[in-house]
C-alpha atoms as a PDB file:
ATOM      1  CA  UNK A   1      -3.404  27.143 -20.860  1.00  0.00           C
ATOM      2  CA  UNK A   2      -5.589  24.936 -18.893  1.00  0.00           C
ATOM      3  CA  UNK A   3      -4.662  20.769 -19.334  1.00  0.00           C
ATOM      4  CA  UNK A   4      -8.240  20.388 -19.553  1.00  0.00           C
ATOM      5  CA  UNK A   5      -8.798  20.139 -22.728  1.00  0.00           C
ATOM      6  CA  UNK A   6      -9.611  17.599 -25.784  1.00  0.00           C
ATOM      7  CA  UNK A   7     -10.070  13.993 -24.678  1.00  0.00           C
ATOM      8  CA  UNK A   8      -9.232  14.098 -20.948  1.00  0.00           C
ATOM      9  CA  UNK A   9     -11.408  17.178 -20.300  1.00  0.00           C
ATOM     10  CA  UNK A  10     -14.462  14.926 -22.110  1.00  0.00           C
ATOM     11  CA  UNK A  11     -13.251  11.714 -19.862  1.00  0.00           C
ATOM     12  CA  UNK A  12     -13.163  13.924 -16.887  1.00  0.00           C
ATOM     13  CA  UNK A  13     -16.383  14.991 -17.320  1.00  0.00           C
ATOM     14  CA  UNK A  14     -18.268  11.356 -18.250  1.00  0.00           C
ATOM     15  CA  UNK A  15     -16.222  10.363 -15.367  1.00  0.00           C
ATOM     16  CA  UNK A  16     -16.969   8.708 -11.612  1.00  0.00           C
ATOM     17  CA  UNK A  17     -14.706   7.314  -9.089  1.00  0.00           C
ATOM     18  CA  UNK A  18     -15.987   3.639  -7.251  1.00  0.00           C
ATOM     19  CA  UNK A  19     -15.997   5.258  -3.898  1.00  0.00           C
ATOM     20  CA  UNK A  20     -15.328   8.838  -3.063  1.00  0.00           C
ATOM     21  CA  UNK A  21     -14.503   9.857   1.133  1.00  0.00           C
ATOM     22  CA  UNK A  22     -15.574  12.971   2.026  1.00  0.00           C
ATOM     23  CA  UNK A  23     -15.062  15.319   5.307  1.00  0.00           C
ATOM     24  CA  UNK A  24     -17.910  14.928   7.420  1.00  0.00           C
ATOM     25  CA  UNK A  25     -17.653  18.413   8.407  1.00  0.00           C
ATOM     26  CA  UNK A  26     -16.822  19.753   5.538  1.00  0.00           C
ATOM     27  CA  UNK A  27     -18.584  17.968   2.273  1.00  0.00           C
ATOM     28  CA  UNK A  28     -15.103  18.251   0.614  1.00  0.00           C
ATOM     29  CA  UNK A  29     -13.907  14.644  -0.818  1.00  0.00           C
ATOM     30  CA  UNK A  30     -10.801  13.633   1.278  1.00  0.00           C
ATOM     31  CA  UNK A  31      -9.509  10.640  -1.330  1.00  0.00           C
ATOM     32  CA  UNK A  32     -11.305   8.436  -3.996  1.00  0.00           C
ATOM     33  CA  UNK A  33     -11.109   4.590  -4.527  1.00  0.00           C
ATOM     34  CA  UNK A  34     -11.129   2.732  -7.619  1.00  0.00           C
ATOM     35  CA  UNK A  35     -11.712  -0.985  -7.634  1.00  0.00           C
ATOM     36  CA  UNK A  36     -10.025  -2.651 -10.426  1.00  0.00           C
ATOM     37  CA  UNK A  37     -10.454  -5.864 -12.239  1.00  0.00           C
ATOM     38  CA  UNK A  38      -8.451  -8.467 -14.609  1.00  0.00           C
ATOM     39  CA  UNK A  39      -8.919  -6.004 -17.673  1.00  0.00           C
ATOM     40  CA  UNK A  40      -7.130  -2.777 -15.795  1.00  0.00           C
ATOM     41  CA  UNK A  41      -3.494  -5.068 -15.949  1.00  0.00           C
ATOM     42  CA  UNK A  42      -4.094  -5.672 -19.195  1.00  0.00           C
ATOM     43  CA  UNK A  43      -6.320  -4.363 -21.570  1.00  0.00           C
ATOM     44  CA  UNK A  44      -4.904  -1.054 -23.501  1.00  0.00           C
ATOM     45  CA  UNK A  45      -8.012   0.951 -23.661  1.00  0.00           C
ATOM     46  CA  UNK A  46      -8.595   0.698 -20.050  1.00  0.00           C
ATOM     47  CA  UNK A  47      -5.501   1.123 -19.363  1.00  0.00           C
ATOM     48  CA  UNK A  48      -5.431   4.529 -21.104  1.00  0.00           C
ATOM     49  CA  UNK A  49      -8.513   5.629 -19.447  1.00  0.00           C
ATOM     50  CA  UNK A  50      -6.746   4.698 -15.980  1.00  0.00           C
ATOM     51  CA  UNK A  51      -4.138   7.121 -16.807  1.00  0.00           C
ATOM     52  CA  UNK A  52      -6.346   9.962 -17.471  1.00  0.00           C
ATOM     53  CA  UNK A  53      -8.422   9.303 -14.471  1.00  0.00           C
ATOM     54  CA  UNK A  54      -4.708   9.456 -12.668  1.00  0.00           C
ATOM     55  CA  UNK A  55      -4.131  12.186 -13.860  1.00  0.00           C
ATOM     56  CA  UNK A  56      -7.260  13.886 -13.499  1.00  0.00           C
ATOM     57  CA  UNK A  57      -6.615  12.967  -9.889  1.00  0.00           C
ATOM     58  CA  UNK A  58      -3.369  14.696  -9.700  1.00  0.00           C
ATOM     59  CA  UNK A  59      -4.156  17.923 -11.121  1.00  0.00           C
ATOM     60  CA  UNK A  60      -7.127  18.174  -8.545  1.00  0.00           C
ATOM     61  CA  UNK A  61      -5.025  17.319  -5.675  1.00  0.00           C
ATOM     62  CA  UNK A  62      -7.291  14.616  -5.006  1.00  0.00           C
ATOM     63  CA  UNK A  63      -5.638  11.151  -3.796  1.00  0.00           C
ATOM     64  CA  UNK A  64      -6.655   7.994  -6.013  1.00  0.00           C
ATOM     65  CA  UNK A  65      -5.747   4.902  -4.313  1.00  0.00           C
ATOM     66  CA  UNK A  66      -6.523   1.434  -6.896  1.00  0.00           C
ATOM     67  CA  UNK A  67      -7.107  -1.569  -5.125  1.00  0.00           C
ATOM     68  CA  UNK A  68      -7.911  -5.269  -6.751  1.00  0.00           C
ATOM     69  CA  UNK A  69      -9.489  -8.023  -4.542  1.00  0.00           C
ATOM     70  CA  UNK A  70      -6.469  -8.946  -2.822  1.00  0.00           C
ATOM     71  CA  UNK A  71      -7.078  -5.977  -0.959  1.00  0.00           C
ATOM     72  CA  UNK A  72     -10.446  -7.200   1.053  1.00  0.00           C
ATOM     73  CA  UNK A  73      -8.128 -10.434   2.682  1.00  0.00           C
ATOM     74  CA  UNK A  74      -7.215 -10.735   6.180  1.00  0.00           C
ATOM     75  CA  UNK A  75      -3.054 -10.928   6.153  1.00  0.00           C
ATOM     76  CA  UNK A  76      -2.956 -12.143  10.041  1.00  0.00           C
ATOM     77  CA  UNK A  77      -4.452  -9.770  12.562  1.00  0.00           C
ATOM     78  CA  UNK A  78      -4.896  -6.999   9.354  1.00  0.00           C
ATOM     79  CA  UNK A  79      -6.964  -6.587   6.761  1.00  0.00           C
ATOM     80  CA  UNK A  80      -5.114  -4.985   3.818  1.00  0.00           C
ATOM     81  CA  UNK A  81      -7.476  -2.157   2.481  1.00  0.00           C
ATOM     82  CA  UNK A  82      -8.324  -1.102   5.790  1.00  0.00           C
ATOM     83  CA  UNK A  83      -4.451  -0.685   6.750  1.00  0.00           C
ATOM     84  CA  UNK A  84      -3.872   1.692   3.843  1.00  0.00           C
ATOM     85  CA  UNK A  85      -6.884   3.765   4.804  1.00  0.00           C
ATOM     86  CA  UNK A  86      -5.556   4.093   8.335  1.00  0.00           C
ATOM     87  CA  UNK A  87      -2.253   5.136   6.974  1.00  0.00           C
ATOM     88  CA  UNK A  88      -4.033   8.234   4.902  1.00  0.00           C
ATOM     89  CA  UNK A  89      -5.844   9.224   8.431  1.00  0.00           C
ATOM     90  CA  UNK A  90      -2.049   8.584  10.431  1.00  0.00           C
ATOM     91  CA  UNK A  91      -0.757  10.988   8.168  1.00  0.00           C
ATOM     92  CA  UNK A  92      -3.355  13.403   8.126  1.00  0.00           C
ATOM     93  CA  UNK A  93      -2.954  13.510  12.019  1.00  0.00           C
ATOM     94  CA  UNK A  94       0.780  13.418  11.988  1.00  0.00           C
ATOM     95  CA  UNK A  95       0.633  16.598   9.894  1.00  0.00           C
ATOM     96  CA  UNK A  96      -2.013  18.253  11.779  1.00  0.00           C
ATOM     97  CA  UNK A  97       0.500  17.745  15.021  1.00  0.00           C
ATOM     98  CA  UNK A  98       3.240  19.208  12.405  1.00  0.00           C
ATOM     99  CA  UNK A  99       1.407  22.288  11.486  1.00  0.00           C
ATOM    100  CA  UNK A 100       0.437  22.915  15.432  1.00  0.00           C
ATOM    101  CA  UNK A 101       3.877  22.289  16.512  1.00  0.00           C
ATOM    102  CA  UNK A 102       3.794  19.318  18.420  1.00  0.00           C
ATOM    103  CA  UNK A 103       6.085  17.295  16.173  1.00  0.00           C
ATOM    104  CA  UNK A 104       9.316  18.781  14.312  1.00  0.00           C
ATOM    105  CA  UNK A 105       8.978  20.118  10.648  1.00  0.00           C
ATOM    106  CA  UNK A 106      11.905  18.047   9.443  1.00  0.00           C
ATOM    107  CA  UNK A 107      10.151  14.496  11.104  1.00  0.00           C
ATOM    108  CA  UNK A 108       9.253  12.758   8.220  1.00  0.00           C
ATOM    109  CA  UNK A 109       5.996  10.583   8.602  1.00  0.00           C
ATOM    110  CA  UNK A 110       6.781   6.511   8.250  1.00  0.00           C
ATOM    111  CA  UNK A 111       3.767   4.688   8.624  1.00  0.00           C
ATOM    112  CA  UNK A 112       5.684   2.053  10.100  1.00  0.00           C
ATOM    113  CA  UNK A 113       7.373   3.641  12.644  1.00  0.00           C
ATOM    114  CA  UNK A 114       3.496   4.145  14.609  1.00  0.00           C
ATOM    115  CA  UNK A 115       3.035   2.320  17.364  1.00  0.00           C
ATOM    116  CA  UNK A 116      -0.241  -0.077  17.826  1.00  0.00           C
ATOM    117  CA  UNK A 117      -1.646  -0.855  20.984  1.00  0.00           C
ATOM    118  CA  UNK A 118      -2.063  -4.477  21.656  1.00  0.00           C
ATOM    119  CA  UNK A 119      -5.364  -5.681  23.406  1.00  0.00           C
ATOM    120  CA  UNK A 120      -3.365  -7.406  26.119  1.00  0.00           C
ATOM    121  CA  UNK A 121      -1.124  -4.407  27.101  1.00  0.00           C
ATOM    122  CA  UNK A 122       2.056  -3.033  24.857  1.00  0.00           C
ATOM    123  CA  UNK A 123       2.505  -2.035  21.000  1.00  0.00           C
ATOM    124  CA  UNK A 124       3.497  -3.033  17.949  1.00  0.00           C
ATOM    125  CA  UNK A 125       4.587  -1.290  15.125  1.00  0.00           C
ATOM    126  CA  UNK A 126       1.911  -0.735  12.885  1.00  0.00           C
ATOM    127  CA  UNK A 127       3.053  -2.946   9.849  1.00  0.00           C
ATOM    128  CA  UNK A 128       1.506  -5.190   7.898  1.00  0.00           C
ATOM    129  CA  UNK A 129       4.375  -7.676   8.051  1.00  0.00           C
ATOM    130  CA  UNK A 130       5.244  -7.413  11.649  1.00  0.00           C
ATOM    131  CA  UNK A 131       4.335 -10.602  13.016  1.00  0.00           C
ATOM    132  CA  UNK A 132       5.277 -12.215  10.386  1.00  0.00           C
ATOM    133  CA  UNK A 133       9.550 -10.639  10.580  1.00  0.00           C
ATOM    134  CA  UNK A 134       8.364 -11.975  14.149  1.00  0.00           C
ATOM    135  CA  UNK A 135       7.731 -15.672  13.715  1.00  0.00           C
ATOM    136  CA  UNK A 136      10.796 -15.363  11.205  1.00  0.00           C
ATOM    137  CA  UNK A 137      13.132 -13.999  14.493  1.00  0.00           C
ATOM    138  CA  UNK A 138      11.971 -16.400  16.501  1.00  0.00           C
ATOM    139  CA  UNK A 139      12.529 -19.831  13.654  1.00  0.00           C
ATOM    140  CA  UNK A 140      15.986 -18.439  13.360  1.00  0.00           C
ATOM    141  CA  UNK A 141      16.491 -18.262  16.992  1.00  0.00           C
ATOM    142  CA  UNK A 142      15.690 -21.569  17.458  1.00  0.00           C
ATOM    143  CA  UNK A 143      18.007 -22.687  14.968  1.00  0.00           C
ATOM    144  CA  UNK A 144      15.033 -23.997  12.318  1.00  0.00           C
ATOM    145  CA  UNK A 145      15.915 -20.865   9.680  1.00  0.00           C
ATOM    146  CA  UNK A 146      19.662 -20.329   8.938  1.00  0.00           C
ATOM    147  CA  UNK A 147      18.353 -16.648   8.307  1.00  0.00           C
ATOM    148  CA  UNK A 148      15.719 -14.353  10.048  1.00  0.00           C
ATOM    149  CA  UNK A 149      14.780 -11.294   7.184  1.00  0.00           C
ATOM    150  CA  UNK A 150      14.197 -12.429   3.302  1.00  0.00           C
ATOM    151  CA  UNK A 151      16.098 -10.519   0.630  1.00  0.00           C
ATOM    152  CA  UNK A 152      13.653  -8.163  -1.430  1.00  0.00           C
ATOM    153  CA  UNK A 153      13.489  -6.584  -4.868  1.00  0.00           C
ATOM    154  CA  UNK A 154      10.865  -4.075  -6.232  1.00  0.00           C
ATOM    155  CA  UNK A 155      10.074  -2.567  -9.555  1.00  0.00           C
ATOM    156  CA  UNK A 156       7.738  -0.935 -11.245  1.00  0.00           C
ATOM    157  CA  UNK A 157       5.664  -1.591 -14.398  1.00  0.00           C
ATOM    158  CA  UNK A 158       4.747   1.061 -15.789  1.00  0.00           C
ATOM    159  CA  UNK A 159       3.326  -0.450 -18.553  1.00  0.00           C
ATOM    160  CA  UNK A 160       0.433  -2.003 -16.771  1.00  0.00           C
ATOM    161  CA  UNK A 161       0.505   0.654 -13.966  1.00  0.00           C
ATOM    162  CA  UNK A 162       1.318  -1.664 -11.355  1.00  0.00           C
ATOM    163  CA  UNK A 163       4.418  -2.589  -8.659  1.00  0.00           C
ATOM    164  CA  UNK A 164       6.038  -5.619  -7.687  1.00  0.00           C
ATOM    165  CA  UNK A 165       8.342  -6.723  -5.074  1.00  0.00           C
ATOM    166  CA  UNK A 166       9.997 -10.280  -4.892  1.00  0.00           C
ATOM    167  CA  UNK A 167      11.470 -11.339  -1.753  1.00  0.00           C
ATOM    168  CA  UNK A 168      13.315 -14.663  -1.041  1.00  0.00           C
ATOM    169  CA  UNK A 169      15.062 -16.615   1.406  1.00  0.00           C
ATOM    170  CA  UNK A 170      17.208 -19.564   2.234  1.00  0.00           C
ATOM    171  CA  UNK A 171      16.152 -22.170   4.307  1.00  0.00           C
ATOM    172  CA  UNK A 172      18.745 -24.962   3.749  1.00  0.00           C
ATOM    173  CA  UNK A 173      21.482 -25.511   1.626  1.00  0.00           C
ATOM    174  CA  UNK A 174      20.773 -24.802  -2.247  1.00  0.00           C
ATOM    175  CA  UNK A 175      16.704 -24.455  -1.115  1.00  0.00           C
ATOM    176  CA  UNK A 176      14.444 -20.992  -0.994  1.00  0.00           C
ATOM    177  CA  UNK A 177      10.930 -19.747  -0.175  1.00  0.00           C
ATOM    178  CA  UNK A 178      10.177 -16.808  -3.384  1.00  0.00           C
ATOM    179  CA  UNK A 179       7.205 -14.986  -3.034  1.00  0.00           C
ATOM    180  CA  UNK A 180       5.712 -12.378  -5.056  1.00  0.00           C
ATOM    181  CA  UNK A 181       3.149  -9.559  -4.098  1.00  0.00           C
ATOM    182  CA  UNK A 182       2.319  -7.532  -7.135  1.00  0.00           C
ATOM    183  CA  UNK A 183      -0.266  -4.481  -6.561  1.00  0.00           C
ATOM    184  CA  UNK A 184      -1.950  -1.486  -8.592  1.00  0.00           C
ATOM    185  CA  UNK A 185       0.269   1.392  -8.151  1.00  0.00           C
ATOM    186  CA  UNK A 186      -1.329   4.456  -6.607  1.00  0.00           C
ATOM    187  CA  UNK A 187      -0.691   8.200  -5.427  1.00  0.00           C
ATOM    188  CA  UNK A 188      -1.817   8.131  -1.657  1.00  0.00           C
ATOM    189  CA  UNK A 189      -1.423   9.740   1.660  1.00  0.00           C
ATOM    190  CA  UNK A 190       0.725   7.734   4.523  1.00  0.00           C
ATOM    191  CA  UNK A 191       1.845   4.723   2.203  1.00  0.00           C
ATOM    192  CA  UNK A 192       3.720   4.481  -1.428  1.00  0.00           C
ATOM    193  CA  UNK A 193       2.621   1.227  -3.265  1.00  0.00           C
ATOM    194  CA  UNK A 194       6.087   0.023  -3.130  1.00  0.00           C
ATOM    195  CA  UNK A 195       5.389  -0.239   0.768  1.00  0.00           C
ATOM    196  CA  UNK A 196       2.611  -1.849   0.396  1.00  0.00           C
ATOM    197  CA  UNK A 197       4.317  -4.524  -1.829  1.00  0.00           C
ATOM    198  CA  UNK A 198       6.921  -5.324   0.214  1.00  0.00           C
ATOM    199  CA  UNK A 199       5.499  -5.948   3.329  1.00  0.00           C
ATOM    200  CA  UNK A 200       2.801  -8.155   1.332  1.00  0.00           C
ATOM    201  CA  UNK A 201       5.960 -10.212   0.249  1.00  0.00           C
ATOM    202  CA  UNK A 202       7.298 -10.821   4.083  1.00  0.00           C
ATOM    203  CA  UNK A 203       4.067 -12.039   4.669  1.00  0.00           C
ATOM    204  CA  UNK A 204       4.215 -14.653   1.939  1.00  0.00           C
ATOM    205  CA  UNK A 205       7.478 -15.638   2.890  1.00  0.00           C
ATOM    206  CA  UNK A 206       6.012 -16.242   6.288  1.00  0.00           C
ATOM    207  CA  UNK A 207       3.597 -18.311   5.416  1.00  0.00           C
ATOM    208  CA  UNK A 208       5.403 -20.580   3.218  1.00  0.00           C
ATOM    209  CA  UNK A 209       8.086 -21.155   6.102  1.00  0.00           C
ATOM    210  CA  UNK A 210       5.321 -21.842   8.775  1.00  0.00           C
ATOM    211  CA  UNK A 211       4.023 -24.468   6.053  1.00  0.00           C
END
C-alpha cells in the first residue's frame, strides 16, 4: 500500500519547498531548503505540517535541510549555511571517490576530518569551531584558562523538531562561560544537526572567553 494517501498525499501535493538545488546536468533536484520562522518552534499546526513535509522528504529520498536566520551569520572566517552546503557537496565527492575506488569502502566520511586550504599556505580542518578550540589552546597555554576544550551536552527535542547542545567551561574557581546553540533538526548529506550544534556552542564559548 502506498503511504501516500489521506492528508499527507493532499499536503504533498499543495506543497513547495523555499529553495530546491537541482543538478545542472541533470534537472534532477539534489536537496531542498526550508527557511523557518518563530512559529515552526512553536506553533502545533505548523509543526504538524513540518513533519509531513519531513516525511514527504524521506520517502522521496530527497534531503530537507531547515535553517532559521542564525544560519545567514558569519561565525569567524565561516558563514554557517554555506558550511552545511559544502558539507552535502564534500560528501557527494567523497562518495563518488568511494564508488571509483579511490578511497576504502569502510572510510566513513567526517566532515571534519577535510582539510581547508589556507590563503597564506597550509590547512585547516574544515570545522566551524576550529579557530575558536584554537584561541582556547592557546589562553590555556598561556596560563589565562585553567582548561583548553568546554564540556558539551546535546539532546534532542522532538517535540519542537529541533537540537540543542550546551557546552561549558571553567575559567576560575567556582566561575563558567555556558553557551547554548539550539538549531532546526534536519536529514542532510555530510553533517547531522547535532554537529552542527556543537560546534556552534565552541564558538560561543569562544567568544565569551575572548570578551
Amino acid at each position: 500500500m502506498s503511504p501516500w494517501t489521506g492528508s499527507i498525499k493532499r499536503y504533498g501535493l499543495a506543497a513547495h519547498f523555499d529553495v530546491v538545488m537541482v543538478d545542472v546536468r541533470t534537472s534532477q533536484p539534489k536537496f531542498t531548503v526550508e527557511l523557518d520562522g518563530g512559529r515552526h518552534w512553536t506553533d502545533p499546526e505548523t509543526r504538524r505540517r513540518d513533519k509531513m513535509k519531513d516525511q514527504l522528504s524521506e520517502w522521496a529520498g530527497l534531503p530537507l535541510l531547515r535553517i532559521t536566520s542564525d544560519f545567514l551569520r558569519q561565525d569567524r572566517q565561516w558563514n554557517v549555511l554555506r558550511y552545511v552546503v559544502d558539507a552535502f557537496y564534500l560528501a557527494e565527492a567523497f562518495y563518488d571517490a568511494q564508488a571509483a575506488g579511490y578511497v576504502p569502502l569502510d572510510e566513513p566520511f567526517i566532515v571534519t576530518s577535510c582539510l581547508q586550504p589556507r590563503p597564506g599556505g597550509g590547512f585547516d580542518f574544515n570545522a566551524l569551531d576550529q579557530e575558536s578550540l584554537l584561541m582556547l589552546l592557546g589562553a590555556y597555554e598561556a596560563g589565562r584558562l585553567p582548561t583548553y576544550s568546554p564540556d558539551q551536552f546535546r539532546a534532542a527535542d522532538h517535540e519542537a523538531g529541533a537540537v540543542q547542545a550546551d557546552a561549558w567551561m571553567a575559567v576560575a574557581p567556582n566561575r563558567y562561560l555556558v553557551a547554548r546553540a539550539r538549531v532546526r533538526d534536519f536529514l542532510f548529506q555530510g553533517i547531522r544537526a547535532s554537529e552542527l550544534a556543537s560546534q556552534l556552542a565552541v564558538v560561543e564559548i569562544a567568544d565569551l572567553a575572548e570578551q
